[in-house]
PDB file of N, CA and C in Angstrom:
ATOM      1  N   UNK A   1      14.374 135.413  42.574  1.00  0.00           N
ATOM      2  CA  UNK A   1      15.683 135.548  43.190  1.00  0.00           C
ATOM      3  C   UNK A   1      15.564 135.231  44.673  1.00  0.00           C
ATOM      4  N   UNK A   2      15.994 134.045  44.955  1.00  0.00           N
ATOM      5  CA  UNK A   2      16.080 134.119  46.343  1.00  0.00           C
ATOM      6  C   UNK A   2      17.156 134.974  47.399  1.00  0.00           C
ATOM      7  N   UNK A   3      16.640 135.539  48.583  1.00  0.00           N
ATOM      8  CA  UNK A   3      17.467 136.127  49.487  1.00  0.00           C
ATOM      9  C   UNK A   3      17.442 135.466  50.422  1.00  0.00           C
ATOM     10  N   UNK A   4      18.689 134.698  50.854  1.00  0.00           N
ATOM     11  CA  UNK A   4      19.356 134.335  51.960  1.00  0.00           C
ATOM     12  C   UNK A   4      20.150 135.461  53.440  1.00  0.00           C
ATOM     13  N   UNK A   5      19.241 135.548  54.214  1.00  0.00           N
ATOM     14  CA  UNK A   5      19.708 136.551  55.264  1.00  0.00           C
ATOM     15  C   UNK A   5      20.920 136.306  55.901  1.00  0.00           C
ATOM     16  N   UNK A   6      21.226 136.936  56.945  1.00  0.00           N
ATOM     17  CA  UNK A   6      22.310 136.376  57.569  1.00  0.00           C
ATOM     18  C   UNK A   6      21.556 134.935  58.588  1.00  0.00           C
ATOM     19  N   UNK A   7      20.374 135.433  58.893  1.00  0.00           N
ATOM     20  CA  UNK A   7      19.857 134.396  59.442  1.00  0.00           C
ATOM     21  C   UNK A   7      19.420 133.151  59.238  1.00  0.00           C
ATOM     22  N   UNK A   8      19.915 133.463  58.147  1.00  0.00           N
ATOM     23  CA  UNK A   8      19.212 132.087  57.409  1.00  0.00           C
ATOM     24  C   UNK A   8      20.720 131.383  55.971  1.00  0.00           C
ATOM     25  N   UNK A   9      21.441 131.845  56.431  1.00  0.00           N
ATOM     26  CA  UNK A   9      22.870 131.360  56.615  1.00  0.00           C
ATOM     27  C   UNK A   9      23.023 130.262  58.044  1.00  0.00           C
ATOM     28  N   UNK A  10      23.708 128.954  56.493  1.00  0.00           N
ATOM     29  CA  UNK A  10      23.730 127.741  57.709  1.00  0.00           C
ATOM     30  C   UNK A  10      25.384 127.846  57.995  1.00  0.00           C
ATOM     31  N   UNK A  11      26.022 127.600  59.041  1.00  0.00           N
ATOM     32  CA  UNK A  11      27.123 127.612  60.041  1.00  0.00           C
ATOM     33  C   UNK A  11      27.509 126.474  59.754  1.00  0.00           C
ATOM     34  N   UNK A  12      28.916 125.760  59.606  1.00  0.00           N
ATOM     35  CA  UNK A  12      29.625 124.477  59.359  1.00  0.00           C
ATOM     36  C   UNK A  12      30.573 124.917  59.619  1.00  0.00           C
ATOM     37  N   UNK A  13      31.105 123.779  61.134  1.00  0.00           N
ATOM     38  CA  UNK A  13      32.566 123.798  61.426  1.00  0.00           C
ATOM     39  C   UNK A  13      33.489 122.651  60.921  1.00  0.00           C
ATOM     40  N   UNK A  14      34.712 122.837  60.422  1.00  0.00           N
ATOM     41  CA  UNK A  14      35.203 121.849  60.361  1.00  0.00           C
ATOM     42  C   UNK A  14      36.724 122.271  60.553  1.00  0.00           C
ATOM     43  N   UNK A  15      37.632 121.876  61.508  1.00  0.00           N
ATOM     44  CA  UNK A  15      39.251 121.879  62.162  1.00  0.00           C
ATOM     45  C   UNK A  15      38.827 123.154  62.333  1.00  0.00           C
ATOM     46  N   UNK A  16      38.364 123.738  63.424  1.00  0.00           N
ATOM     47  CA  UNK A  16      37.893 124.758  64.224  1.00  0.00           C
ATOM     48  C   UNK A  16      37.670 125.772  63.255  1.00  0.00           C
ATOM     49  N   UNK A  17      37.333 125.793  62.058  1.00  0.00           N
ATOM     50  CA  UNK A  17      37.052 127.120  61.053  1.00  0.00           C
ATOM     51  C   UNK A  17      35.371 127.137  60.581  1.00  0.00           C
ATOM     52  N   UNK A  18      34.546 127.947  60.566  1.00  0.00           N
ATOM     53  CA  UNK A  18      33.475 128.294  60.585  1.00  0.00           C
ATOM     54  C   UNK A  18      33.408 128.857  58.940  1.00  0.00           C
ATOM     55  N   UNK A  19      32.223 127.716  58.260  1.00  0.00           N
ATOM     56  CA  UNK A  19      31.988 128.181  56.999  1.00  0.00           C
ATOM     57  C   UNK A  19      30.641 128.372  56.871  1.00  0.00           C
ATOM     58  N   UNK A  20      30.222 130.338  56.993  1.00  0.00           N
ATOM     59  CA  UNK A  20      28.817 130.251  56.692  1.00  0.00           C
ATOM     60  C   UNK A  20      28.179 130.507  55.770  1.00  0.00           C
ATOM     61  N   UNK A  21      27.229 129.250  55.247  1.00  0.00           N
ATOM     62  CA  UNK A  21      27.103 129.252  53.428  1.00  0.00           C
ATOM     63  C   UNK A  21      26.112 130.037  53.578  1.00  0.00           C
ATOM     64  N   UNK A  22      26.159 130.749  52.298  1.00  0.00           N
ATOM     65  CA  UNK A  22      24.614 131.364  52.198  1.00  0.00           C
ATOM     66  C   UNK A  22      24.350 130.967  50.753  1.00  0.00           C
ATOM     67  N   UNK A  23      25.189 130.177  49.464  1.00  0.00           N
ATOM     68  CA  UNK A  23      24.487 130.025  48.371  1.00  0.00           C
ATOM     69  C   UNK A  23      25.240 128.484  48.023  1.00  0.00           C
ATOM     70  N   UNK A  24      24.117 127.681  47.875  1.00  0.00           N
ATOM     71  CA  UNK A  24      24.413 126.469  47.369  1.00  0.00           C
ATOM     72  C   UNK A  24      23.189 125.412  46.930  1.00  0.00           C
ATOM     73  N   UNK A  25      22.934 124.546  46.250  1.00  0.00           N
ATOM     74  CA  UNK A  25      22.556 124.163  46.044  1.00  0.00           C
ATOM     75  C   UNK A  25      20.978 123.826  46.816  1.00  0.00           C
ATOM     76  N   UNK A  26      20.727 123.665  47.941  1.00  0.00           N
ATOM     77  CA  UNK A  26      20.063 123.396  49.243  1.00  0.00           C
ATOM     78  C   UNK A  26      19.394 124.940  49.512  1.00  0.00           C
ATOM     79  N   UNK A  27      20.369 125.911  48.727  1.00  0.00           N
ATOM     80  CA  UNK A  27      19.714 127.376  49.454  1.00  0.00           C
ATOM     81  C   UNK A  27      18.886 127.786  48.258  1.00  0.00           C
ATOM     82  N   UNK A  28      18.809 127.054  47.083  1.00  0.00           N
ATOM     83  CA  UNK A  28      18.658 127.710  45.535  1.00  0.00           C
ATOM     84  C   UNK A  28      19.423 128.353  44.401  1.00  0.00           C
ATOM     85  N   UNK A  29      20.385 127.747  44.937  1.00  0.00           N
ATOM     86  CA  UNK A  29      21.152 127.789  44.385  1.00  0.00           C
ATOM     87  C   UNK A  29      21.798 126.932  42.786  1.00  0.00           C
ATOM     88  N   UNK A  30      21.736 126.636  41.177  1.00  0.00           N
ATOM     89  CA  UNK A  30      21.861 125.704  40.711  1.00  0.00           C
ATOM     90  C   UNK A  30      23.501 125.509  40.039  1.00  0.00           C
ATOM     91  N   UNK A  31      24.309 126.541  40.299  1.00  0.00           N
ATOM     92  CA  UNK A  31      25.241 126.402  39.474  1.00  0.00           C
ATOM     93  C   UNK A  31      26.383 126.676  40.873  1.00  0.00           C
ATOM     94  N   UNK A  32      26.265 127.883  41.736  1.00  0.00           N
ATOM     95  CA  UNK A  32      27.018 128.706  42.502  1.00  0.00           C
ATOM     96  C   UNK A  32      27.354 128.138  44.028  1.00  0.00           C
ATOM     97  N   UNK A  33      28.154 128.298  44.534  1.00  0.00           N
ATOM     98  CA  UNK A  33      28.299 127.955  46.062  1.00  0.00           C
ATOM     99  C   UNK A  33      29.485 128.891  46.998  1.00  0.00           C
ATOM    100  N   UNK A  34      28.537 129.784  48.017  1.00  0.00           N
ATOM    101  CA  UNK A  34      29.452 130.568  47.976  1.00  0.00           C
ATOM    102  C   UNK A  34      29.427 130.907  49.744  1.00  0.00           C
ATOM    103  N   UNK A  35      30.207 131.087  50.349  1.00  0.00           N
ATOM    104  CA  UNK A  35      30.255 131.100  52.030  1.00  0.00           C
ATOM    105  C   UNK A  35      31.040 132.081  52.498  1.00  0.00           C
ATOM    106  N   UNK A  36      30.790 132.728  53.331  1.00  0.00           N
ATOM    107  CA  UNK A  36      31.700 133.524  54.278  1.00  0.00           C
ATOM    108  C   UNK A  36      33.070 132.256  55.411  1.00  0.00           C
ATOM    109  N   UNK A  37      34.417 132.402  55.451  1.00  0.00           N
ATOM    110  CA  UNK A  37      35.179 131.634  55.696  1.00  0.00           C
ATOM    111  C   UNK A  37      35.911 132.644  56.924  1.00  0.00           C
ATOM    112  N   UNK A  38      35.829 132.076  58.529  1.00  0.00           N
ATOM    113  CA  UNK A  38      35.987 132.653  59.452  1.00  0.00           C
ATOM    114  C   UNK A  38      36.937 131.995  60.315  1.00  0.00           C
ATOM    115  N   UNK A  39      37.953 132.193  60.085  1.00  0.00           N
ATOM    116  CA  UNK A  39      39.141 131.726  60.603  1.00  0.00           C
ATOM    117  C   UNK A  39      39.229 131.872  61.983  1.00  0.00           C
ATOM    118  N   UNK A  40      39.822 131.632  63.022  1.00  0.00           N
ATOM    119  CA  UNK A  40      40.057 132.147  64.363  1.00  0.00           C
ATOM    120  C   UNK A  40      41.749 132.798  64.164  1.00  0.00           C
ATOM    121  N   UNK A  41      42.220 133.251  65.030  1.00  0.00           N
ATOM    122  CA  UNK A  41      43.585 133.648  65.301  1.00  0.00           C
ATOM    123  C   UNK A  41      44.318 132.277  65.367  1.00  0.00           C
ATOM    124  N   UNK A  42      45.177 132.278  64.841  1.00  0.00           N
ATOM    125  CA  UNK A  42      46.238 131.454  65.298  1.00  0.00           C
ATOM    126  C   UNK A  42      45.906 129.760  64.433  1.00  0.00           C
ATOM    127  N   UNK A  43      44.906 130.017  63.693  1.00  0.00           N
ATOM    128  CA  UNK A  43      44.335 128.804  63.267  1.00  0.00           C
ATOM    129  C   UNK A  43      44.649 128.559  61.846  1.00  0.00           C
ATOM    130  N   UNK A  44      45.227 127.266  61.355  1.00  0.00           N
ATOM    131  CA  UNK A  44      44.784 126.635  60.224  1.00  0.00           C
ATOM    132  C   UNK A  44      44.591 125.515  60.178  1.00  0.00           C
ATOM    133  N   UNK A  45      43.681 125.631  58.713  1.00  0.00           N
ATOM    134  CA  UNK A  45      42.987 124.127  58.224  1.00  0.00           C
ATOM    135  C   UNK A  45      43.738 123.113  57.446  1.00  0.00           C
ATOM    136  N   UNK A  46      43.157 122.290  57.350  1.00  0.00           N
ATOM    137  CA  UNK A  46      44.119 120.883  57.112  1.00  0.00           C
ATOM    138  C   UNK A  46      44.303 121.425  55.355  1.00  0.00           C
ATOM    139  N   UNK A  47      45.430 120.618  55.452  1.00  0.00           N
ATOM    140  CA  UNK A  47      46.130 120.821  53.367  1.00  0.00           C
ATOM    141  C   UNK A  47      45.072 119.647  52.540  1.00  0.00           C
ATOM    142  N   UNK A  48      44.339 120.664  51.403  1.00  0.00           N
ATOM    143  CA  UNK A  48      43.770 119.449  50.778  1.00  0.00           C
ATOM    144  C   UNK A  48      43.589 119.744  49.652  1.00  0.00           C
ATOM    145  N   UNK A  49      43.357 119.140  48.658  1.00  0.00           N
ATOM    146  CA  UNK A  49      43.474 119.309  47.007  1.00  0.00           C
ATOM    147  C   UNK A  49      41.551 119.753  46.438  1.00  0.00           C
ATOM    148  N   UNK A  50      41.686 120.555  46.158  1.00  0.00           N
ATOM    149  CA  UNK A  50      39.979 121.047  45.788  1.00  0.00           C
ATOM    150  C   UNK A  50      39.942 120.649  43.942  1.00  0.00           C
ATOM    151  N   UNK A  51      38.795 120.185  43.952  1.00  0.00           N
ATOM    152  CA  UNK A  51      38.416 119.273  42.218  1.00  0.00           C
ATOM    153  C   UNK A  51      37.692 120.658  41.262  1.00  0.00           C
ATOM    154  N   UNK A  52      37.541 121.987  42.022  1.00  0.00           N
ATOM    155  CA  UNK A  52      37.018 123.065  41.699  1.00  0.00           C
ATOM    156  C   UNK A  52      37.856 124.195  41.804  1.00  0.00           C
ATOM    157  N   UNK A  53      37.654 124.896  41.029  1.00  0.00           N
ATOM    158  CA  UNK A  53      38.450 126.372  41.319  1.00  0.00           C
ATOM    159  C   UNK A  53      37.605 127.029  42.409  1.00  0.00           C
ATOM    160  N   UNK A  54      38.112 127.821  43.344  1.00  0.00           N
ATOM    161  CA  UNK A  54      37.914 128.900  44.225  1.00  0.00           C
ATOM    162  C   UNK A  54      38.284 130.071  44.202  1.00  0.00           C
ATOM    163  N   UNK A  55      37.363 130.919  44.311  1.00  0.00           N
ATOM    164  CA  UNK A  55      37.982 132.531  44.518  1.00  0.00           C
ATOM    165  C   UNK A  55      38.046 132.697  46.000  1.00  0.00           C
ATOM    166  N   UNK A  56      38.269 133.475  46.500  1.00  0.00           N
ATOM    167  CA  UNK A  56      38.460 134.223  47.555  1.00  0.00           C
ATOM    168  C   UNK A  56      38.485 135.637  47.859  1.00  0.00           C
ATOM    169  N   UNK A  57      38.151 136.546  48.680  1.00  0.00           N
ATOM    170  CA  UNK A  57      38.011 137.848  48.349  1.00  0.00           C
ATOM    171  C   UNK A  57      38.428 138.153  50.332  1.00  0.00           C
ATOM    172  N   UNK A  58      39.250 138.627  50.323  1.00  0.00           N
ATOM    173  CA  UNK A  58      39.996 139.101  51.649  1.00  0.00           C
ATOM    174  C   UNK A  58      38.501 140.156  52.252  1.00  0.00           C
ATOM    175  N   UNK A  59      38.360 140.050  53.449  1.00  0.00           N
ATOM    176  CA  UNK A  59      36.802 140.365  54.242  1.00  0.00           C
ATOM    177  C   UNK A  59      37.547 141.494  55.461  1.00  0.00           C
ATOM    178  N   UNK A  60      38.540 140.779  56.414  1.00  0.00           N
ATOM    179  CA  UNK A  60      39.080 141.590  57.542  1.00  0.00           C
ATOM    180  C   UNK A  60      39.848 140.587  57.892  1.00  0.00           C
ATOM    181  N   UNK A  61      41.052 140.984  59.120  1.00  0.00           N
ATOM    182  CA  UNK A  61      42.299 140.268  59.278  1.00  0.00           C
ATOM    183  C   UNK A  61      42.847 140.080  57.993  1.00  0.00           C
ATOM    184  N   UNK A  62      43.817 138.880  58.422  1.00  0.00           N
ATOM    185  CA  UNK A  62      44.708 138.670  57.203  1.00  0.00           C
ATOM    186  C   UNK A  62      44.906 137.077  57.457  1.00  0.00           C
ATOM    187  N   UNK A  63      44.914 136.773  55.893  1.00  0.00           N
ATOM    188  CA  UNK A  63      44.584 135.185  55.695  1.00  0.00           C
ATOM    189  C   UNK A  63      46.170 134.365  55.513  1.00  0.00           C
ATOM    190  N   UNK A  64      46.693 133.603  55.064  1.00  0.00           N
ATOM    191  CA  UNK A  64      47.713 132.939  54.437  1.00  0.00           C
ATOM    192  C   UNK A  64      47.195 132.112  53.690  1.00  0.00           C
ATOM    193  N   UNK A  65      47.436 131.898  52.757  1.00  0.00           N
ATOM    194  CA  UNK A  65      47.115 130.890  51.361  1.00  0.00           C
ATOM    195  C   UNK A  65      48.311 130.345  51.167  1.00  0.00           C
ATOM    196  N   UNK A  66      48.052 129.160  51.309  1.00  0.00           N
ATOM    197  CA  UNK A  66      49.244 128.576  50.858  1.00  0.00           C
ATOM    198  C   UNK A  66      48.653 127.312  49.523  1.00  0.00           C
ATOM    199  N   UNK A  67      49.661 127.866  48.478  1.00  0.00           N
ATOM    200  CA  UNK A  67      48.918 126.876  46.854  1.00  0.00           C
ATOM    201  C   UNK A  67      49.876 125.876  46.826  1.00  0.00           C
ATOM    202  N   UNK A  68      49.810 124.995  46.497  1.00  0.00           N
ATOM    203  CA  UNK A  68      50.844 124.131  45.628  1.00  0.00           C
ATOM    204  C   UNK A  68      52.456 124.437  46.600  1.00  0.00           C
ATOM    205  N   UNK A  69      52.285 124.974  47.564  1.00  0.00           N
ATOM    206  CA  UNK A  69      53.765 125.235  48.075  1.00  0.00           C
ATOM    207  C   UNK A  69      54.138 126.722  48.297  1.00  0.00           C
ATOM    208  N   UNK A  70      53.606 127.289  47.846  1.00  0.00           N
ATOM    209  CA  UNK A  70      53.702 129.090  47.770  1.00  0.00           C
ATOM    210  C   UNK A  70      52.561 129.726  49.003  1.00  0.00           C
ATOM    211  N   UNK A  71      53.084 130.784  49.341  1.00  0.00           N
ATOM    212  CA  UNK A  71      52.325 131.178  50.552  1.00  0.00           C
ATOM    213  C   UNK A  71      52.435 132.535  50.386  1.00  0.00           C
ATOM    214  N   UNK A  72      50.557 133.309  50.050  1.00  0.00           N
ATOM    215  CA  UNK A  72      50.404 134.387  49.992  1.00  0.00           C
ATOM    216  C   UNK A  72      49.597 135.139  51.094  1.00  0.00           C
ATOM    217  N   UNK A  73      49.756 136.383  51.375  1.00  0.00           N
ATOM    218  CA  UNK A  73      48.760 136.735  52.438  1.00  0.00           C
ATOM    219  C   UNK A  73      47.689 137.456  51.876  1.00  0.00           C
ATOM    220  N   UNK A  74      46.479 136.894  52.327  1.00  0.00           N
ATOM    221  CA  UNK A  74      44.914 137.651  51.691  1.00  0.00           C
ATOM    222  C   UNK A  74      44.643 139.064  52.763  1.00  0.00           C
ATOM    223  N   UNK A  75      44.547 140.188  52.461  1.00  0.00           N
ATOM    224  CA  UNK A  75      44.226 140.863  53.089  1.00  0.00           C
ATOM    225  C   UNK A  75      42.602 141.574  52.563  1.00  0.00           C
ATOM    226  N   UNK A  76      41.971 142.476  53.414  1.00  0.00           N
ATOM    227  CA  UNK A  76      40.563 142.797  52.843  1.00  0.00           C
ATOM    228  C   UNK A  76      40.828 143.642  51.377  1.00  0.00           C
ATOM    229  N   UNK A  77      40.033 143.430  50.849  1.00  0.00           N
ATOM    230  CA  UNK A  77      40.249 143.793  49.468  1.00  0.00           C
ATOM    231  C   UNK A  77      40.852 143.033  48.535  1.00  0.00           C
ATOM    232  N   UNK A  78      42.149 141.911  49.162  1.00  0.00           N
ATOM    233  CA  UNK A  78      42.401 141.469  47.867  1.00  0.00           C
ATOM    234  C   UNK A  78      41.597 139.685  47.354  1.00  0.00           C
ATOM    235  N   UNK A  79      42.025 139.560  46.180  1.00  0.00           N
ATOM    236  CA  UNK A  79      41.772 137.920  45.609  1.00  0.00           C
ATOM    237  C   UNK A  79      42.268 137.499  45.526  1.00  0.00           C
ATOM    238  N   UNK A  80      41.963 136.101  45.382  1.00  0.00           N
ATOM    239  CA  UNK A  80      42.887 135.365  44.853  1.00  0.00           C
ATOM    240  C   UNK A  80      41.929 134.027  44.231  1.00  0.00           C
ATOM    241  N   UNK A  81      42.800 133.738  43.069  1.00  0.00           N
ATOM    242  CA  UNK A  81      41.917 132.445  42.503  1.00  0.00           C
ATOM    243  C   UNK A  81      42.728 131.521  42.507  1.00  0.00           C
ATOM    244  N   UNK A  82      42.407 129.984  43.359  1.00  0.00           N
ATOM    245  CA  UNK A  82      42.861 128.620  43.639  1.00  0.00           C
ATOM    246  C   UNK A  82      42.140 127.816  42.731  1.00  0.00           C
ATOM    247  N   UNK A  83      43.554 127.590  41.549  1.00  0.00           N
ATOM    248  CA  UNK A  83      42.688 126.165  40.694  1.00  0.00           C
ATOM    249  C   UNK A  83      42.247 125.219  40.657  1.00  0.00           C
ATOM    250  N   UNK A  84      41.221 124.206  40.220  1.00  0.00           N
ATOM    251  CA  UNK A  84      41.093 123.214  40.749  1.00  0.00           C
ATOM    252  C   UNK A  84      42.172 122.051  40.225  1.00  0.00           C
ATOM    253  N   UNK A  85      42.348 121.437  41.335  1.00  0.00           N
ATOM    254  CA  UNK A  85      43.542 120.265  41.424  1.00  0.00           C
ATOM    255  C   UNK A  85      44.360 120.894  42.079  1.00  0.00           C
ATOM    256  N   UNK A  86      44.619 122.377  42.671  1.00  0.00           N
ATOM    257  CA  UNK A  86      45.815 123.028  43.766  1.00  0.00           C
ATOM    258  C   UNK A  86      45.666 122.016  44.768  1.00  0.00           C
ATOM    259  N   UNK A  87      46.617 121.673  45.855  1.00  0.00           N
ATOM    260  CA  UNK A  87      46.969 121.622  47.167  1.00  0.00           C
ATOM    261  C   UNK A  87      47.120 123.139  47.798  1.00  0.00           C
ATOM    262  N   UNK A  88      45.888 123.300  48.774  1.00  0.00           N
ATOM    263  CA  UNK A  88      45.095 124.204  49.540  1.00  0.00           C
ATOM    264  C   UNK A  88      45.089 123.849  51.414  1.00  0.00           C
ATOM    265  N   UNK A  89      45.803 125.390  51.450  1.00  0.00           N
ATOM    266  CA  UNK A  89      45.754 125.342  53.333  1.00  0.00           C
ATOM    267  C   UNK A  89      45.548 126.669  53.072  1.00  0.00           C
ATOM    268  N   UNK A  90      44.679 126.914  54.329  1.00  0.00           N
ATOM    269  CA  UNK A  90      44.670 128.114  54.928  1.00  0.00           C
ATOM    270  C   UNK A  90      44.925 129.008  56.537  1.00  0.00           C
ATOM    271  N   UNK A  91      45.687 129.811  56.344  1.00  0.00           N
ATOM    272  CA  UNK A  91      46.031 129.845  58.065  1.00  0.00           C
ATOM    273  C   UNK A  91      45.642 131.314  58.595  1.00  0.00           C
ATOM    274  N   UNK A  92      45.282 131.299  59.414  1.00  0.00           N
ATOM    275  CA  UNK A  92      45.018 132.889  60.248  1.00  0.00           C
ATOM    276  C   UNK A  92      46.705 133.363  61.049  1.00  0.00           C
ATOM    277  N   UNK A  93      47.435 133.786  60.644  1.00  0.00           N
ATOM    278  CA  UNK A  93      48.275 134.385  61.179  1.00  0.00           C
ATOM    279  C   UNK A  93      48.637 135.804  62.237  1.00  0.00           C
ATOM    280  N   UNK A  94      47.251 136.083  62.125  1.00  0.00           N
ATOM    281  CA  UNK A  94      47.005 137.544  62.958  1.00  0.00           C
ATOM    282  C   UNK A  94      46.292 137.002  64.418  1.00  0.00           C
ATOM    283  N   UNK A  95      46.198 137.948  65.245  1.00  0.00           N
ATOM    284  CA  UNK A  95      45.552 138.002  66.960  1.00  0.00           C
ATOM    285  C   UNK A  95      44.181 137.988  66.413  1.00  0.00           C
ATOM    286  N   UNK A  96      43.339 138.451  65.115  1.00  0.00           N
ATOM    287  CA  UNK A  96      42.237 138.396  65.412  1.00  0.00           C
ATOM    288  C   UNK A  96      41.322 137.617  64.277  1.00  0.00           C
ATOM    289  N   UNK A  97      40.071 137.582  63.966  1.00  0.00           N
ATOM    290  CA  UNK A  97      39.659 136.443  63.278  1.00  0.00           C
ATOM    291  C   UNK A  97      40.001 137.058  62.059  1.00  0.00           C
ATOM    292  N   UNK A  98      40.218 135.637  60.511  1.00  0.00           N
ATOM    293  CA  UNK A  98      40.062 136.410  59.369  1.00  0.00           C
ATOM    294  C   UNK A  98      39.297 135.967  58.882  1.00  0.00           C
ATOM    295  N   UNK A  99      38.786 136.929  57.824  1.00  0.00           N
ATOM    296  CA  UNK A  99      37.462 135.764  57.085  1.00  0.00           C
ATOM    297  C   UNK A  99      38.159 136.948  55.854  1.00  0.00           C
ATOM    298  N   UNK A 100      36.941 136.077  54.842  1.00  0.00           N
ATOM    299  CA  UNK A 100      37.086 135.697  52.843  1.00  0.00           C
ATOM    300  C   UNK A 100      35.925 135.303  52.864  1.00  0.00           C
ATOM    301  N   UNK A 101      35.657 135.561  51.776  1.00  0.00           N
ATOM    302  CA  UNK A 101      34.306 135.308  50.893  1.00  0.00           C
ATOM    303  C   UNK A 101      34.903 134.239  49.746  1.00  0.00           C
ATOM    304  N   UNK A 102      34.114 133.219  50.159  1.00  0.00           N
ATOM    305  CA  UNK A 102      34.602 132.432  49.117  1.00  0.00           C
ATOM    306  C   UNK A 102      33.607 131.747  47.639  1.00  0.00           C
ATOM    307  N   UNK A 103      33.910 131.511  47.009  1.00  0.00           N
ATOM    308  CA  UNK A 103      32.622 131.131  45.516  1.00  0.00           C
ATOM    309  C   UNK A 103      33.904 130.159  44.798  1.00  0.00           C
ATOM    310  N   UNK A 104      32.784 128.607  44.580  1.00  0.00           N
ATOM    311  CA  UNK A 104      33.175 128.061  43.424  1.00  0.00           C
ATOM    312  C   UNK A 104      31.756 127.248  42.989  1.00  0.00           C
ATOM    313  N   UNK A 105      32.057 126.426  42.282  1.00  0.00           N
ATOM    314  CA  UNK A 105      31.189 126.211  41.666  1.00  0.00           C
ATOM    315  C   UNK A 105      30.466 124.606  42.253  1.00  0.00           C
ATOM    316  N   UNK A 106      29.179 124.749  42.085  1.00  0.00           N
ATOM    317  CA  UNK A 106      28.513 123.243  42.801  1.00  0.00           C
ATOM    318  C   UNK A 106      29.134 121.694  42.325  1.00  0.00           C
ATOM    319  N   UNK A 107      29.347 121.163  43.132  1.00  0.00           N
ATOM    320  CA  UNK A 107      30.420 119.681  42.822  1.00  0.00           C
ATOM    321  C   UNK A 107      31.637 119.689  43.230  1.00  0.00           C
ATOM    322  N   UNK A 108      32.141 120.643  44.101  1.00  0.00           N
ATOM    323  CA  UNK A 108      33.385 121.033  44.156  1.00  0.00           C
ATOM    324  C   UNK A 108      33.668 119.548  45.658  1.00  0.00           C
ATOM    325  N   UNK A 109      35.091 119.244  45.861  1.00  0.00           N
ATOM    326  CA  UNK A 109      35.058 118.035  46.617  1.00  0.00           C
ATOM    327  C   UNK A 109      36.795 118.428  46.676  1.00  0.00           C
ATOM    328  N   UNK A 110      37.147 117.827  48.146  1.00  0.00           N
ATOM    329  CA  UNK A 110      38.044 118.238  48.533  1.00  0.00           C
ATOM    330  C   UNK A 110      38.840 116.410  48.925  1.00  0.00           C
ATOM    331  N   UNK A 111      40.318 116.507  48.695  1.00  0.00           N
ATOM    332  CA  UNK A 111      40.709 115.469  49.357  1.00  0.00           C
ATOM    333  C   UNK A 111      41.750 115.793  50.226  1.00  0.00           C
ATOM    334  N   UNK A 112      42.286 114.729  51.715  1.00  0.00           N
ATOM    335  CA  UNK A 112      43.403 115.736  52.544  1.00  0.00           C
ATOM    336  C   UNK A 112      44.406 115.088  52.265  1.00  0.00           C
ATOM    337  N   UNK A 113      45.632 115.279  52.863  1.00  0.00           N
ATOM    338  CA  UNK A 113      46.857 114.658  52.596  1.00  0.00           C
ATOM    339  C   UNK A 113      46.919 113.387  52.842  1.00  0.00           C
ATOM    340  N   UNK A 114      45.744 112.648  53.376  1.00  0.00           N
ATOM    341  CA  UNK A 114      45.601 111.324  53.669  1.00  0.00           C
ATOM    342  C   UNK A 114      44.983 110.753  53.094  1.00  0.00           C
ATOM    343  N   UNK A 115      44.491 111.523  52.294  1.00  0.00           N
ATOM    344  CA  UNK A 115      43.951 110.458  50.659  1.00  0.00           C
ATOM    345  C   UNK A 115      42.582 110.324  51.423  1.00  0.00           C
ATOM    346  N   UNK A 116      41.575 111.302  52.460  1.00  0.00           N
ATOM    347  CA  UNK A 116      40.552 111.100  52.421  1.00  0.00           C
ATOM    348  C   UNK A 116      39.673 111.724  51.749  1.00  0.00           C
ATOM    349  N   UNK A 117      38.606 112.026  50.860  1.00  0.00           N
ATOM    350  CA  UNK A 117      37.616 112.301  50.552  1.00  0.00           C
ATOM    351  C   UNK A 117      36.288 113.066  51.157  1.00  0.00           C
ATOM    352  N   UNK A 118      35.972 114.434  50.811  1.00  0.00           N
ATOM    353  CA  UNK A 118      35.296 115.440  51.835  1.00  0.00           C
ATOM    354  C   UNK A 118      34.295 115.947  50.535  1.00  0.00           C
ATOM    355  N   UNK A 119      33.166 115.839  50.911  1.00  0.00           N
ATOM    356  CA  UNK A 119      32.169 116.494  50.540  1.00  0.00           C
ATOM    357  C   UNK A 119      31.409 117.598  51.009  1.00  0.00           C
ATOM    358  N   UNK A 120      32.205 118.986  51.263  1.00  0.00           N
ATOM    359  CA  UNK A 120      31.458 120.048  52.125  1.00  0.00           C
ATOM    360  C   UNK A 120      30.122 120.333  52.077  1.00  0.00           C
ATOM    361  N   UNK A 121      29.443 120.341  53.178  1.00  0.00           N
ATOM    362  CA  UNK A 121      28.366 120.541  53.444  1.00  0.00           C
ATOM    363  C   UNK A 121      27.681 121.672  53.195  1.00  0.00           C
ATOM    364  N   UNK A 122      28.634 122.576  53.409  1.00  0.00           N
ATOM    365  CA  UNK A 122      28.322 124.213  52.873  1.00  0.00           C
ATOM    366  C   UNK A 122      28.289 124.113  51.166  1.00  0.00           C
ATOM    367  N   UNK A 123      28.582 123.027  50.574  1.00  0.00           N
ATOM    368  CA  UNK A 123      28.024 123.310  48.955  1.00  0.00           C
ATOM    369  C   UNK A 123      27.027 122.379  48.598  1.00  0.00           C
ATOM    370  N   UNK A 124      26.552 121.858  49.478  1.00  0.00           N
ATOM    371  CA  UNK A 124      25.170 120.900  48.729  1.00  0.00           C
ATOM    372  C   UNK A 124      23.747 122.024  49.269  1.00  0.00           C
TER     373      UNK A 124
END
């Protein structure tokens, strides 16, 4: 069983949001990929369609999910599961950071509203 510390959790920014993986493929991961997701205040990430389902698990602050057009707020404690093929944004709506724990599964690939193609780094 490998243990991944906090220190040994790799950091990936992308549209100012901080994803720090600790299980993926690269960490020993063969099936799982799973990151802490650290929003800033006032911040969201670009809208993009995920080829994987995602969970999410509310950490501190409060998140906005917005699926397919619907917009829920993640708070600590709750979930939520994003199917794969949703159209996916996420926004920090509070003064202070939010983060989620997030897990889907290895292969997962994201596209944005511009029809580009993203291979997160936090799942290889």
């Amino acid at each position: 069983m490998p243990l991944i510390t906090r220190a040994q959790a790799r950091t990936h920014r992308m549209h100012g949001v901080a994803f720090v993986s600790y299980a993926a493929p690269s960490q020993g991961s063969g099936e799982l990929c799973a990151w802490r997701l650290e929003v800033p205040a006032g911040a969201a990430g670009a809208v993009h369609a995920i080829t994987r389902e995602e969970v999410f698990l509310g950490l501190e602050g409060v998140l906005e999910l917005s699926v397919d057009g619907d917009t829920w707020r993640l708070e600590p404690g709750d979930a939520a599961v994003v199917g794969a093929g949703s159209r996916l944004n996420v926004a920090n709506p509070g003064t202070g950071t939010g983060a989620a724990w997030v897990a889907t599964s290895t292969g997962l690939r994201a596209v944005t509203a511009e029809g580009a193609w993203i291979s997160p780094p936090w799942t290889h």
